[in-house]
Protein backbone atom coordinates (compact mmCIF):
# COMPACT_ATOMS: atom_id res chain seq x y z
CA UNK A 1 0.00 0.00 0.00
CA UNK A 2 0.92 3.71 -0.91
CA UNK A 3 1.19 5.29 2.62
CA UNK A 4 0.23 8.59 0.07
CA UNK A 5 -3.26 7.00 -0.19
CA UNK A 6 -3.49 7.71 3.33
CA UNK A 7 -2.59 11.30 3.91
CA UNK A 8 -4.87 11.92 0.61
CA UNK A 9 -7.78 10.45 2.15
CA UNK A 10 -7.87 12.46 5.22
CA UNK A 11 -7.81 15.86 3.09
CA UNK A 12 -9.40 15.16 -0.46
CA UNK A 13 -13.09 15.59 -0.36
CA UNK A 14 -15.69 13.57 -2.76
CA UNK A 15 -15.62 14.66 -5.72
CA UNK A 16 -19.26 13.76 -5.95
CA UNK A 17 -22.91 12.16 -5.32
CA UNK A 18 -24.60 12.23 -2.36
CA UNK A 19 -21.89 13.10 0.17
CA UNK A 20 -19.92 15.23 -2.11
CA UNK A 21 -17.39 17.77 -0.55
CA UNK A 22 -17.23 15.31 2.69
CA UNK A 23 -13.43 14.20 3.23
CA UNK A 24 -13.14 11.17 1.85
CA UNK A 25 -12.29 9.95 5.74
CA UNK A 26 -15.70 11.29 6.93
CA UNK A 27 -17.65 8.92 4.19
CA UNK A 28 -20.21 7.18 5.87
CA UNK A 29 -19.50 3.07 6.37
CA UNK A 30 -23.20 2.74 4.63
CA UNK A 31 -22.18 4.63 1.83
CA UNK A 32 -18.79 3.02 1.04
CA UNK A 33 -20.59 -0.11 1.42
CA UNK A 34 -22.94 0.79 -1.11
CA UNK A 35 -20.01 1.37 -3.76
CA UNK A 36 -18.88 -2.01 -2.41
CA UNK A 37 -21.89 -3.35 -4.11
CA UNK A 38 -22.54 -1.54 -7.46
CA UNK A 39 -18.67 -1.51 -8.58
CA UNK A 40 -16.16 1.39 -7.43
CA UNK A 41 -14.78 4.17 -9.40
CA UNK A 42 -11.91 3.50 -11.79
CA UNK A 43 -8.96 5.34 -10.83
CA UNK A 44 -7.31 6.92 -7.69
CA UNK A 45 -10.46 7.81 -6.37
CA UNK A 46 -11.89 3.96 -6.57
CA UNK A 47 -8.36 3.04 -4.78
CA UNK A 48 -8.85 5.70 -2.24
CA UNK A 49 -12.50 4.36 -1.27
CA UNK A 50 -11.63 0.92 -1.22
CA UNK A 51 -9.46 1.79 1.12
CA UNK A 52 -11.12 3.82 3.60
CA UNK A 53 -13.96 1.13 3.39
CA UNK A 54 -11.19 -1.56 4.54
CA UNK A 55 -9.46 0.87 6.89
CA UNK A 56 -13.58 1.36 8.72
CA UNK A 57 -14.72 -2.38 7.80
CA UNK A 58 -11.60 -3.77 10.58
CA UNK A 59 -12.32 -0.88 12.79
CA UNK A 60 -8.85 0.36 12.09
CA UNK A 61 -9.57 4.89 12.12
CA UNK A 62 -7.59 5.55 14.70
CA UNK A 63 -4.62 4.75 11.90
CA UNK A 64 -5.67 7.65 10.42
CA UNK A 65 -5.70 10.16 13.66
CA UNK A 66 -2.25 11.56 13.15
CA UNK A 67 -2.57 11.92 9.72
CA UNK A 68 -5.55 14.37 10.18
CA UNK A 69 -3.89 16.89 12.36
């Protein structure tokens, strides 16, 4: 994994949808499941939500704490 991924997913917001202009961090579990389901975006931004939805599906956030100060 690109530790890069991380630091970008604590600042870059979504692009767009439902939750767009949430950090990509904040994204509901719910709605990162629901990409899970229907197919993610191609591209960095499909790689950066599968990630966060792996980083909240084993309860791992706190990883990300440091990164968001």
């Amino acid at each position: 994994m690109n530790p890069e991924i991380l630091q970008e997913i604590c600042v870059q917001k979504m692009p767009f949808g439902k939750y767009k202009g949430y950090i990509i961090a904040d994204l509901p579990i719910s709605y990162l499941e629901w990409f899970q389901r229907k197919g993610m975006p191609p591209g960095k931004l499909g790689m950066q939500l599968s990630t966060i939805y792996e980083i909240k599906l084993n309860g791992l956030t706190e990883l990300l704490r440091p990164l968001r100060r």
